[in-house]
N, C-alpha and C. Protein backbone atom coordinates (compact mmCIF):
# COMPACT_ATOMS: atom_id res chain seq x y z
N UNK A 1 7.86 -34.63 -54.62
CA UNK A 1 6.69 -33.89 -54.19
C UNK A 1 6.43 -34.08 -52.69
N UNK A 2 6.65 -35.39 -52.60
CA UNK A 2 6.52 -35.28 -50.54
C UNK A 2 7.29 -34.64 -50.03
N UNK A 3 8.87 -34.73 -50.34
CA UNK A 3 9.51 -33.71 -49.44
C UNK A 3 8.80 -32.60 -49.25
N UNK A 4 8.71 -31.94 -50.36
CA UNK A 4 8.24 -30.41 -50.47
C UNK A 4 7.32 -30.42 -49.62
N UNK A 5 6.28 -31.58 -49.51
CA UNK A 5 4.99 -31.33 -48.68
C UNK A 5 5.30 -31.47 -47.41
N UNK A 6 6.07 -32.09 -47.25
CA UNK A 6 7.36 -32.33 -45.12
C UNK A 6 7.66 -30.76 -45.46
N UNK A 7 8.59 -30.45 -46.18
CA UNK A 7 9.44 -29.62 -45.73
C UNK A 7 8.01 -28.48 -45.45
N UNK A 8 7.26 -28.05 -46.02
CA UNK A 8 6.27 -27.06 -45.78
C UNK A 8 5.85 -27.12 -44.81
N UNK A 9 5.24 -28.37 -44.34
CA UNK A 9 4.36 -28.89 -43.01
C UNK A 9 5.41 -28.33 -41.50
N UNK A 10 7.00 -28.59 -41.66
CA UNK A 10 7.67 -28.48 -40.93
C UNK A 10 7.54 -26.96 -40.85
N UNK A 11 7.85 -26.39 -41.86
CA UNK A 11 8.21 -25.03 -42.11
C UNK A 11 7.23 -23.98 -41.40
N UNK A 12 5.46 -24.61 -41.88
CA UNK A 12 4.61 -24.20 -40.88
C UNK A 12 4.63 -24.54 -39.66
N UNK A 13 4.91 -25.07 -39.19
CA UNK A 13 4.51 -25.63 -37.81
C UNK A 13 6.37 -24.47 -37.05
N UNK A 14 7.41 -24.75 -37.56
CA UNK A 14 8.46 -23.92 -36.91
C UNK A 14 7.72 -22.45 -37.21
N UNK A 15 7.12 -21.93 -38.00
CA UNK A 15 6.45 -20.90 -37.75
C UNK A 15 5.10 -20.23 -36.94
N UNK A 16 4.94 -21.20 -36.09
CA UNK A 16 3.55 -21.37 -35.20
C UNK A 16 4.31 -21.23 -34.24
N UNK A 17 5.35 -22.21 -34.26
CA UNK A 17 5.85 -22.39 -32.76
C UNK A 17 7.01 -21.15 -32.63
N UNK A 18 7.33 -20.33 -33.70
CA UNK A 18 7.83 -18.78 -33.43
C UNK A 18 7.66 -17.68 -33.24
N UNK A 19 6.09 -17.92 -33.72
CA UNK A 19 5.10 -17.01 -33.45
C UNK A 19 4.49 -16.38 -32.08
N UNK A 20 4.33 -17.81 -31.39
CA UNK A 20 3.63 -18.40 -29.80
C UNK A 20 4.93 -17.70 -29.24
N UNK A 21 6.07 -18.37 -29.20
CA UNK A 21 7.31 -17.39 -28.65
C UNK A 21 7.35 -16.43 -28.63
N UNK A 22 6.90 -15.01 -29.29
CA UNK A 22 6.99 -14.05 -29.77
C UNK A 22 6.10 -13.71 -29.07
N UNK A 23 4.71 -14.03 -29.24
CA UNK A 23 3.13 -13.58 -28.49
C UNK A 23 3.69 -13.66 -26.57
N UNK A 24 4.59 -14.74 -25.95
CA UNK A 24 4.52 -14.84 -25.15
C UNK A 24 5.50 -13.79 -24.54
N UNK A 25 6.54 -14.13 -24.99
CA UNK A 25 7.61 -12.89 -24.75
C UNK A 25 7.12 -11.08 -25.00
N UNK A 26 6.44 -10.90 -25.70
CA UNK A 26 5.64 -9.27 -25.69
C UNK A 26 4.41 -9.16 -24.77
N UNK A 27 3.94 -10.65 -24.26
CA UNK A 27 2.87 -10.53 -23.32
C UNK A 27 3.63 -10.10 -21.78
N UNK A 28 5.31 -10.77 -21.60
CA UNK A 28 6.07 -10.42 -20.62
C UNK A 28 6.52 -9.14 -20.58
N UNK A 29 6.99 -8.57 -21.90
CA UNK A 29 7.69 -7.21 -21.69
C UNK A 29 6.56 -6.35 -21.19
N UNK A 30 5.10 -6.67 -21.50
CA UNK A 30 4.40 -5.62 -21.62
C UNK A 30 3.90 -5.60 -20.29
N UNK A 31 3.82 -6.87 -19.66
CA UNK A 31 3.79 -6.98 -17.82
C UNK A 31 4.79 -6.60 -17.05
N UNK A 32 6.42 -6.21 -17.54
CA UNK A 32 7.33 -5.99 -16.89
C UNK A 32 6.87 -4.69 -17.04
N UNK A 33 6.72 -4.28 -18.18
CA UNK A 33 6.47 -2.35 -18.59
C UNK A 33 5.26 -1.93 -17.71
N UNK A 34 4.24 -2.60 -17.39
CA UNK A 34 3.34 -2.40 -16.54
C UNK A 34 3.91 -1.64 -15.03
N UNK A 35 4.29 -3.44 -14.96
CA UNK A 35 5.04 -3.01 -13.15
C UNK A 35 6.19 -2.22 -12.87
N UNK A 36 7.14 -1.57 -14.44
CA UNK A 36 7.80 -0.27 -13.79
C UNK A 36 6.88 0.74 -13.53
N UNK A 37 5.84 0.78 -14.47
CA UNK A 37 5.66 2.26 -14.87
C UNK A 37 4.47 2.15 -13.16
N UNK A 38 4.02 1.04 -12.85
CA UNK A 38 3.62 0.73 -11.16
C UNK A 38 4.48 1.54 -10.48
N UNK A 39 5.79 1.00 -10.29
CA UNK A 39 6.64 1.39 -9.07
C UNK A 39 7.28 2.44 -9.25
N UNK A 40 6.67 3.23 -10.62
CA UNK A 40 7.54 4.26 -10.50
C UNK A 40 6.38 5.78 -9.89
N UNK A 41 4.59 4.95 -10.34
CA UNK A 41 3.70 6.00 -9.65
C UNK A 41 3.61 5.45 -8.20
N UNK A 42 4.28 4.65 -7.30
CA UNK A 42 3.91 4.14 -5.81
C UNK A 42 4.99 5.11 -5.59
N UNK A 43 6.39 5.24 -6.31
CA UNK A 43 7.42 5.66 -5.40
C UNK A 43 7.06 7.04 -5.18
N UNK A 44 6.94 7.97 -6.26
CA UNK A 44 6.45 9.37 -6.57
C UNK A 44 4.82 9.67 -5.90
N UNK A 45 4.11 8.68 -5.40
CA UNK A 45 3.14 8.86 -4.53
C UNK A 45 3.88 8.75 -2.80
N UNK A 46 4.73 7.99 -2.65
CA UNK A 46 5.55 8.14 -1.55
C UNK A 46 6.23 9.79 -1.41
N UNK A 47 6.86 10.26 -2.39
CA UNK A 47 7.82 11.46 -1.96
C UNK A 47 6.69 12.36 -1.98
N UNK A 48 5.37 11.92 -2.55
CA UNK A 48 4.27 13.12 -2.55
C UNK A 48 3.96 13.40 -0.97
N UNK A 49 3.71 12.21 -0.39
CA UNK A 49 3.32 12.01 1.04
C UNK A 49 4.30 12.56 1.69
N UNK A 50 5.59 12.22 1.57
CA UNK A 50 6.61 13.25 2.65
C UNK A 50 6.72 14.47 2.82
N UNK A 51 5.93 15.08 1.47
CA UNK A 51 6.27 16.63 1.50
C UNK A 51 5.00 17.04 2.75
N UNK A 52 3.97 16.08 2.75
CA UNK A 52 2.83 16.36 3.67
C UNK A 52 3.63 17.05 4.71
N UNK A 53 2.87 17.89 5.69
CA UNK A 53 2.98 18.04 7.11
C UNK A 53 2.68 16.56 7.93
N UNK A 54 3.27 16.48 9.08
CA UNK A 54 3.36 14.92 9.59
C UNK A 54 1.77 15.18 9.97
N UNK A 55 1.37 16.21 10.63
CA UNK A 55 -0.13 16.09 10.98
C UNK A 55 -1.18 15.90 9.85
N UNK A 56 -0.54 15.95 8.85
CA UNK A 56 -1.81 15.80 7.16
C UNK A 56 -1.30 14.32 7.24
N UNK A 57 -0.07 14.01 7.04
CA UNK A 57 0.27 12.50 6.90
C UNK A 57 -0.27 11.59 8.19
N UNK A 58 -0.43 11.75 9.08
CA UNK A 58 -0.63 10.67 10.20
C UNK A 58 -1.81 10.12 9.93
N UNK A 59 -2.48 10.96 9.53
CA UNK A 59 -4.06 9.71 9.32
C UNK A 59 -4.62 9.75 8.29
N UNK A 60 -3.65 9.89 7.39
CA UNK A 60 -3.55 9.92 5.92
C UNK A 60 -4.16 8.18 5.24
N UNK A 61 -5.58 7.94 4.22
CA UNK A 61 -5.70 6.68 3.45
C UNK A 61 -6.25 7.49 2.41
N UNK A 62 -5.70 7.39 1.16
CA UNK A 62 -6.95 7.74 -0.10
C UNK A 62 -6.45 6.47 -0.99
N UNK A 63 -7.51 6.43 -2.17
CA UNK A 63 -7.28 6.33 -3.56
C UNK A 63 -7.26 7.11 -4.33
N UNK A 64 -6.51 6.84 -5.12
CA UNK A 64 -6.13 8.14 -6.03
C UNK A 64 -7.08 7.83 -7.42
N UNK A 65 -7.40 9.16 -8.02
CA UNK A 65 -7.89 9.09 -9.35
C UNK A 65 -7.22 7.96 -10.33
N UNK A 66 -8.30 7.23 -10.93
CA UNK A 66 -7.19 6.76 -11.89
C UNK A 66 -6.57 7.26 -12.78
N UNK A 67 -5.04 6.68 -12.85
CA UNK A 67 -4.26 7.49 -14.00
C UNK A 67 -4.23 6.74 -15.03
N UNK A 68 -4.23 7.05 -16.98
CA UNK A 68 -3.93 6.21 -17.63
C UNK A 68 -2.06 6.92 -18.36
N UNK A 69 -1.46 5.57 -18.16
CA UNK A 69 -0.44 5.73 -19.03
C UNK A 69 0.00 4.38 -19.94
N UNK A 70 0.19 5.02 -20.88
CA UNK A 70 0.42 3.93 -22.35
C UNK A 70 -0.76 2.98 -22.65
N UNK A 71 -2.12 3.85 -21.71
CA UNK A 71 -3.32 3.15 -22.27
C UNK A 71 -3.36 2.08 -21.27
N UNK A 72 -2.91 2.07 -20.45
CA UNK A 72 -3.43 1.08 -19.36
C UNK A 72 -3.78 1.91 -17.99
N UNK A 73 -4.66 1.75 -17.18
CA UNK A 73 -5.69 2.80 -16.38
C UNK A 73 -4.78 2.19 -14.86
N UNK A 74 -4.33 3.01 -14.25
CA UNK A 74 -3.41 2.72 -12.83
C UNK A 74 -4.07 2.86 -11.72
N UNK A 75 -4.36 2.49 -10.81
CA UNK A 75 -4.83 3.07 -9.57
C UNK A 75 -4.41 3.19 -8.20
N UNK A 76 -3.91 4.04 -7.43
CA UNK A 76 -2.88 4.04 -6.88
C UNK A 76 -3.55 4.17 -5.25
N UNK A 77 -3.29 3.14 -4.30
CA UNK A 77 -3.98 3.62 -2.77
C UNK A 77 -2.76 3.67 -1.69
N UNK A 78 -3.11 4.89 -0.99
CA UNK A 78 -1.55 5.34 -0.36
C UNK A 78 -2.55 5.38 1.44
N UNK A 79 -1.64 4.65 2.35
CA UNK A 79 -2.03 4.76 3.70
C UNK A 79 -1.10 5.19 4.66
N UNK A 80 -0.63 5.55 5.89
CA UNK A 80 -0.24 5.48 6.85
C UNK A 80 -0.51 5.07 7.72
N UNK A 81 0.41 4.64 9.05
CA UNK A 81 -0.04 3.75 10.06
C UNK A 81 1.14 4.23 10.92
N UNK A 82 0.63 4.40 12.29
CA UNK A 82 1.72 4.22 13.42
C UNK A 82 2.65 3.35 13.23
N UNK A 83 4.14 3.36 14.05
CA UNK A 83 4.68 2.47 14.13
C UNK A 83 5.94 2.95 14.81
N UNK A 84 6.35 1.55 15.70
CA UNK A 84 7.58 2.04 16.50
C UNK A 84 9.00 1.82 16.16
N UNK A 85 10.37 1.94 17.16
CA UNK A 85 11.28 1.50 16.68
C UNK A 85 11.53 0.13 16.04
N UNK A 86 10.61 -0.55 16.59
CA UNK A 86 10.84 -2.40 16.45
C UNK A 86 10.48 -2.47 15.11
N UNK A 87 9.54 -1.47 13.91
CA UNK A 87 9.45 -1.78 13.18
C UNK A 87 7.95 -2.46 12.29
N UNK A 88 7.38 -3.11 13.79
CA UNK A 88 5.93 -3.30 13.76
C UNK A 88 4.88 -2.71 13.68
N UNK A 89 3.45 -2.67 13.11
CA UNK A 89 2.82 -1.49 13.18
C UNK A 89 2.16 -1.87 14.44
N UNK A 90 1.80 -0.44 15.25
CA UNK A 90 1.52 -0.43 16.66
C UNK A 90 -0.09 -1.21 16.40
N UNK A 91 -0.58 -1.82 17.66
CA UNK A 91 -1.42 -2.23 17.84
C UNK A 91 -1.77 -2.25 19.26
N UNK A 92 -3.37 -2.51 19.53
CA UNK A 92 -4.26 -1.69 20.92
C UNK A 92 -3.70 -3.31 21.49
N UNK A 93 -2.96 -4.45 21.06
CA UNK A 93 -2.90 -5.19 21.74
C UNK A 93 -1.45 -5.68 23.12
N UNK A 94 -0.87 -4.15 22.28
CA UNK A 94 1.00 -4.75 22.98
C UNK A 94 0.69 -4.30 24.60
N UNK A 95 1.24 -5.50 25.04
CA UNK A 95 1.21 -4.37 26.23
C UNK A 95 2.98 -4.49 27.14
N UNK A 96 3.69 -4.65 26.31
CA UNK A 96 4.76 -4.95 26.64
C UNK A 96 5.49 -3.53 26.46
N UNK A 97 4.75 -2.55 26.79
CA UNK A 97 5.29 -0.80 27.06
C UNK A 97 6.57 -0.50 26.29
N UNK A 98 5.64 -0.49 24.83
CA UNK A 98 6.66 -0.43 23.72
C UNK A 98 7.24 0.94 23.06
N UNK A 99 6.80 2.22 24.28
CA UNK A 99 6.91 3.09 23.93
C UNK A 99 5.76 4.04 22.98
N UNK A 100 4.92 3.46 22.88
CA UNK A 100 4.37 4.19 21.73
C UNK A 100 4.63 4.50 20.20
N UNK A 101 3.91 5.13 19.63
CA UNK A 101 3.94 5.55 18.40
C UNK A 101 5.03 6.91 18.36
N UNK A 102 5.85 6.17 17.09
CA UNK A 102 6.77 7.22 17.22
C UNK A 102 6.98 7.27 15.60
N UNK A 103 6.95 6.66 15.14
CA UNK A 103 7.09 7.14 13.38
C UNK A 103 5.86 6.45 12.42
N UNK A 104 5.63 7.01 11.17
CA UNK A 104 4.36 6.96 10.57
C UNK A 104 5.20 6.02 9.52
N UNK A 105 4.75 4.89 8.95
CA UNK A 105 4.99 4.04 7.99
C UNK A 105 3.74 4.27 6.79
N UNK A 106 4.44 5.06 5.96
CA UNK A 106 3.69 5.23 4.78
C UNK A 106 3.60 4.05 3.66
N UNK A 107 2.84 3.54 2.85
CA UNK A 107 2.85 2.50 1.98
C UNK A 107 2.00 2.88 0.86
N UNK A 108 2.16 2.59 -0.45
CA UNK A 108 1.50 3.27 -1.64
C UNK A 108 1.35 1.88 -2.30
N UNK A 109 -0.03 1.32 -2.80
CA UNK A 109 -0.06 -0.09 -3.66
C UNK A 109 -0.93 0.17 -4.69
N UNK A 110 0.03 0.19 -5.75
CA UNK A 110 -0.48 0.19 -7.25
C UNK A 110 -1.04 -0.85 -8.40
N UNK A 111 -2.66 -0.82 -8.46
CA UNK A 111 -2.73 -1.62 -9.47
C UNK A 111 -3.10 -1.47 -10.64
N UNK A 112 -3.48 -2.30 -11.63
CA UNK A 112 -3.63 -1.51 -13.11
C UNK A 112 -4.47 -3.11 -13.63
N UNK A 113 -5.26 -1.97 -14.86
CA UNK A 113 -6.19 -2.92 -15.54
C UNK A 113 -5.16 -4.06 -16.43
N UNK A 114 -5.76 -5.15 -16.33
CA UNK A 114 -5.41 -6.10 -17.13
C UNK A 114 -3.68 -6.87 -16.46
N UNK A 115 -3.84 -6.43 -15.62
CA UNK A 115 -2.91 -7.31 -14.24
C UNK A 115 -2.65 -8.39 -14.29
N UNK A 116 -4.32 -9.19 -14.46
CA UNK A 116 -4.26 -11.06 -14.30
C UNK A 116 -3.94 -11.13 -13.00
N UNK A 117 -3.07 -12.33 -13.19
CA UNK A 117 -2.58 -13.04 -11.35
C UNK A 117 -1.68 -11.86 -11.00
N UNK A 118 -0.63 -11.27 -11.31
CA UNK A 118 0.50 -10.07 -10.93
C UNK A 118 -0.66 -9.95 -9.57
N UNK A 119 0.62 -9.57 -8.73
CA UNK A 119 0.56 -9.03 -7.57
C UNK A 119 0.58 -7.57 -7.87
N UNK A 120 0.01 -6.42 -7.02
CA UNK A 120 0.25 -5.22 -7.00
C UNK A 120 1.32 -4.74 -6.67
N UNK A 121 1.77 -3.40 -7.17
CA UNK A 121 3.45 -3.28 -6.76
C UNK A 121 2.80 -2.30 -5.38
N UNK A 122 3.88 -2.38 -4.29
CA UNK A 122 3.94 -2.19 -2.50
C UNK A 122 5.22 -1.04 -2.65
N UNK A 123 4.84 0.18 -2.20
CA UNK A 123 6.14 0.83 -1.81
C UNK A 123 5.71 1.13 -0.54
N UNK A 124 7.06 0.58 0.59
CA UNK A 124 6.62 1.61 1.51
C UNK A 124 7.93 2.51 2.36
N UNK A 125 7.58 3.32 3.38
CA UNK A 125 8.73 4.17 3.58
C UNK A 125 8.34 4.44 5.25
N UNK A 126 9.13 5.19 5.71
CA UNK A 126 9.18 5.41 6.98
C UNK A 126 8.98 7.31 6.77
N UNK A 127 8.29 7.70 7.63
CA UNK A 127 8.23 9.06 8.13
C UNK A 127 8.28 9.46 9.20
N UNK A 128 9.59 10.02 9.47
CA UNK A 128 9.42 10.45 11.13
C UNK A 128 9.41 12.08 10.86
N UNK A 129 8.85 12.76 12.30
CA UNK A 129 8.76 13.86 12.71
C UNK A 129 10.12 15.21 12.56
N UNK A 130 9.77 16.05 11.78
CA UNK A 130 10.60 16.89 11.74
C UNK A 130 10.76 17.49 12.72
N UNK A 131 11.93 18.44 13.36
CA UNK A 131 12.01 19.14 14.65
C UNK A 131 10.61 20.02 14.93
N UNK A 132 10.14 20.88 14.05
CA UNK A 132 8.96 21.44 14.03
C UNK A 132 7.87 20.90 14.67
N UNK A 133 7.57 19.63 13.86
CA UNK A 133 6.44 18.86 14.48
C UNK A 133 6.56 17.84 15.55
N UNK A 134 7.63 18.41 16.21
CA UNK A 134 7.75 17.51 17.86
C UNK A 134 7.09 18.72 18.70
N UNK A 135 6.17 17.66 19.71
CA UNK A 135 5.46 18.35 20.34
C UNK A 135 5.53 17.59 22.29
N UNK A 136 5.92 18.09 23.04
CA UNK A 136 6.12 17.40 24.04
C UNK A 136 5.19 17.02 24.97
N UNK A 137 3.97 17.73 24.34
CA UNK A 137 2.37 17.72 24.97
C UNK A 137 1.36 16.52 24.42
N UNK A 138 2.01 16.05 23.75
CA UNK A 138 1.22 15.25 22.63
C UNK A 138 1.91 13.26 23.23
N UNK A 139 0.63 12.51 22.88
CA UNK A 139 0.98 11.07 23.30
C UNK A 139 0.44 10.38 22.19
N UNK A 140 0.22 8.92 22.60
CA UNK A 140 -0.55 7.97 21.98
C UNK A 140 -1.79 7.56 22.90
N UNK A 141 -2.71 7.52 22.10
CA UNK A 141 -3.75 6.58 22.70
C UNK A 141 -4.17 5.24 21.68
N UNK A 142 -4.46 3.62 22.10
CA UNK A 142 -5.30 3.04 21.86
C UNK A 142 -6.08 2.26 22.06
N UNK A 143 -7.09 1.93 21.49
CA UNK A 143 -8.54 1.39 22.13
C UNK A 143 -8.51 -0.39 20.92
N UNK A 144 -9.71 -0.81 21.41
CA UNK A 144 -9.36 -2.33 21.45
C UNK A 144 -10.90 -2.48 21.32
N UNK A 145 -11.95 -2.51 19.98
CA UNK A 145 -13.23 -2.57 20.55
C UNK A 145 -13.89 -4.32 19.97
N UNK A 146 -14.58 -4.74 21.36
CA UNK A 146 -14.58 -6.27 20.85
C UNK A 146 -15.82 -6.05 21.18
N UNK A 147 -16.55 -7.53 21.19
CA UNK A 147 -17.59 -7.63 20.90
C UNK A 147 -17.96 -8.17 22.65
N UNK A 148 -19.50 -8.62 23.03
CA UNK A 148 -19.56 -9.64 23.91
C UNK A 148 -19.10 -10.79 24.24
N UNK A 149 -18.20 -11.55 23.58
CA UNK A 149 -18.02 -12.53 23.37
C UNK A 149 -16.04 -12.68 23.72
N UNK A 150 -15.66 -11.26 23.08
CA UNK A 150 -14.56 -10.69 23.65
C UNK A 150 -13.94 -10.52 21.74
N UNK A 151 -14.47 -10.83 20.84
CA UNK A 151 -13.91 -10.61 18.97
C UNK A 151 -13.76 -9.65 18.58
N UNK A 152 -13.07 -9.22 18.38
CA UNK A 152 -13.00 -8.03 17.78
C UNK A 152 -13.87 -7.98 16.81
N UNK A 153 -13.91 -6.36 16.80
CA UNK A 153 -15.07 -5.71 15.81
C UNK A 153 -14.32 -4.88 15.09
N UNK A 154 -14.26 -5.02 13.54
CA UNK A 154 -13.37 -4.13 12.41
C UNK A 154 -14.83 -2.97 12.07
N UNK A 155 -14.13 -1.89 11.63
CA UNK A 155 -15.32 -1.33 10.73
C UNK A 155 -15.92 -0.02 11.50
N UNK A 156 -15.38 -0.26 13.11
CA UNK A 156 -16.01 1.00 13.94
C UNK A 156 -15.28 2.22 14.01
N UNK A 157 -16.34 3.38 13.98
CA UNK A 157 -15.52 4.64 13.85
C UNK A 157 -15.34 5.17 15.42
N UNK A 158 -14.40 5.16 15.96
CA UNK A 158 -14.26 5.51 16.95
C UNK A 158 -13.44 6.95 16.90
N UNK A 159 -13.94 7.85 17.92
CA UNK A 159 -13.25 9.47 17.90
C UNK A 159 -12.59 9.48 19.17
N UNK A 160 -11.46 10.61 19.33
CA UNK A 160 -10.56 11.05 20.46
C UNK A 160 -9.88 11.94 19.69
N UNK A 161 -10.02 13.36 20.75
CA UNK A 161 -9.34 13.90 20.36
C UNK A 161 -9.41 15.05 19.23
N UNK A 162 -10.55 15.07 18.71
CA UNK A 162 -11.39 15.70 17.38
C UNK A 162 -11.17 14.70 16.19
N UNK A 163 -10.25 13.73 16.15
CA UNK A 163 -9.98 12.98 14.95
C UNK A 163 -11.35 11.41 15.02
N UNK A 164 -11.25 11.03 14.30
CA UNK A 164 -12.54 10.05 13.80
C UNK A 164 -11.52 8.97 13.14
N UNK A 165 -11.46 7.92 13.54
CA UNK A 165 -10.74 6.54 13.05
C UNK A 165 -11.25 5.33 12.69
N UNK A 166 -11.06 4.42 12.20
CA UNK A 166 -12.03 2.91 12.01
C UNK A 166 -11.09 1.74 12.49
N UNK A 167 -11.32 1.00 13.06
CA UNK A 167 -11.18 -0.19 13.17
C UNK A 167 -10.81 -1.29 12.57
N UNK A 168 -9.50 -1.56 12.76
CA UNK A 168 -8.81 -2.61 11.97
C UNK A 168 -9.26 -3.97 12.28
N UNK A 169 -9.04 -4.79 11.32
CA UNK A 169 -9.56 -6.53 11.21
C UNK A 169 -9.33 -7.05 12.37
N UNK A 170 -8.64 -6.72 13.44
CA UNK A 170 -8.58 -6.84 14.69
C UNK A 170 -8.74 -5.99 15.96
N UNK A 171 -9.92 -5.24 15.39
CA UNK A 171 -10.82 -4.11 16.17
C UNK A 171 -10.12 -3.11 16.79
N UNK A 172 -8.69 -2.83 16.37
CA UNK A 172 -7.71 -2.05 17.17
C UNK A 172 -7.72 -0.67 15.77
N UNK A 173 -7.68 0.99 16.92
CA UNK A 173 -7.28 2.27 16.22
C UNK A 173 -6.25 2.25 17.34
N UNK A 174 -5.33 3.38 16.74
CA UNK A 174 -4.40 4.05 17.41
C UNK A 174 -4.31 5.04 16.66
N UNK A 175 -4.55 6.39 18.07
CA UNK A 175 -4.50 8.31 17.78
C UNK A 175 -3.25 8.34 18.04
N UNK A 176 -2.51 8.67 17.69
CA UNK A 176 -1.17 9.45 17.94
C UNK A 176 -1.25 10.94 17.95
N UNK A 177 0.37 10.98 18.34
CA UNK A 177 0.31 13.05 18.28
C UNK A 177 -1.11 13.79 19.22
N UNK A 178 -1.83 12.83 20.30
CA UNK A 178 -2.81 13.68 20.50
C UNK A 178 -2.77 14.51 22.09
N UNK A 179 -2.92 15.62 22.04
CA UNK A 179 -2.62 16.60 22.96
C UNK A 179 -2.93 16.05 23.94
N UNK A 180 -2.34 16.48 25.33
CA UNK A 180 -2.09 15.87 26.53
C UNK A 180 -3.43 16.82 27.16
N UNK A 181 -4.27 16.49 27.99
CA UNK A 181 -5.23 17.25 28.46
C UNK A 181 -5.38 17.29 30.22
N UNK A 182 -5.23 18.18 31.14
CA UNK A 182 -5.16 17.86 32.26
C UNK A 182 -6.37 17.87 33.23
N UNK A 183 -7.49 17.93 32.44
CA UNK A 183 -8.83 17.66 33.11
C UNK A 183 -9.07 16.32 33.31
């Protein structure tokens, strides 16, 4: 009669501990299934953005509606930003005459309910100017707005140009593409 009562006790317990295996491993597939079905609305929000005209894309930020698929709610935020050959995004601080703004670095970051710690999935891409939208009249401008003290100030809408911009965590916009004016 004891065996029987070992062998059961064992029998439950290898069935707890196959169970927990099981719970943990479908808690993974279902986080891997998450972050394709992520990178597969960042990438397809990327080729959405290329079809833009470069002048709709250059000062291009939204969030997108949320989408639900397989019952989990996605939310997708797509930006652009100047950026030069080096690769860096331009900033009001270079002054090492880096050429300017010459291609738009698009980036799409997808997150979704019930995430936990997961990082958001990041696509990003490069957009340069089609022959069309080269314009030989057109430059960069940027501005640098700090405080008294000399800190930058994030958050300000600064205009040039007819366009309206805000201020990055290090108080720097940059207008690109903006018409050359000889007054």
């Amino acid at each position: 009669m004891v065996e029987v009562m070992v062998s059961a006790v064992l029998l439950v317990v290898m069935a707890l501990a196959t169970f927990s295996l099981i719970d943990h491993a479908g808690e993974a597939s279902g986080q891997n299934r998450a972050r394709a079905v992520a990178s597969n609305l960042a990438h397809t929000e990327l080729d959405r953005l290329r079809q833009l005209s470069f002048d709709a894309a250059r000062t291009y930020h939204a969030v997108s509606a949320p989408k639900v698929v397989g019952g989990i709610r996605y939310t997708v935020a797509s930006t652009a930003a100047w950026t030069a050959d080096e690769g860096h995004a331009l900033t009001c601080t270079a002054s090492d005459g880096s050429g300017g703004a010459q291609y738009l670095r698009i980036s799409s970051s997808v997150t979704w309910s019930a995430m936990g710690s997961a990082e958001p999935v990041v696509a990003e891409s490069i957009l340069t100017p089609r022959a069309r939208d080269l314009d030989p009249s057109a430059g960069s401008l940027a501005f640098k707005v700090e405080d008294s003290l000399g800190q930058p100030v994030p958050g300000v809408t600064v205009r040039a140009g007819g366009e309206s911009l805000v201020t990055d965590e290090a108080g720097c916009v940059v207008f690109g593409r903006l018409p050359v004016r000889a007054d």
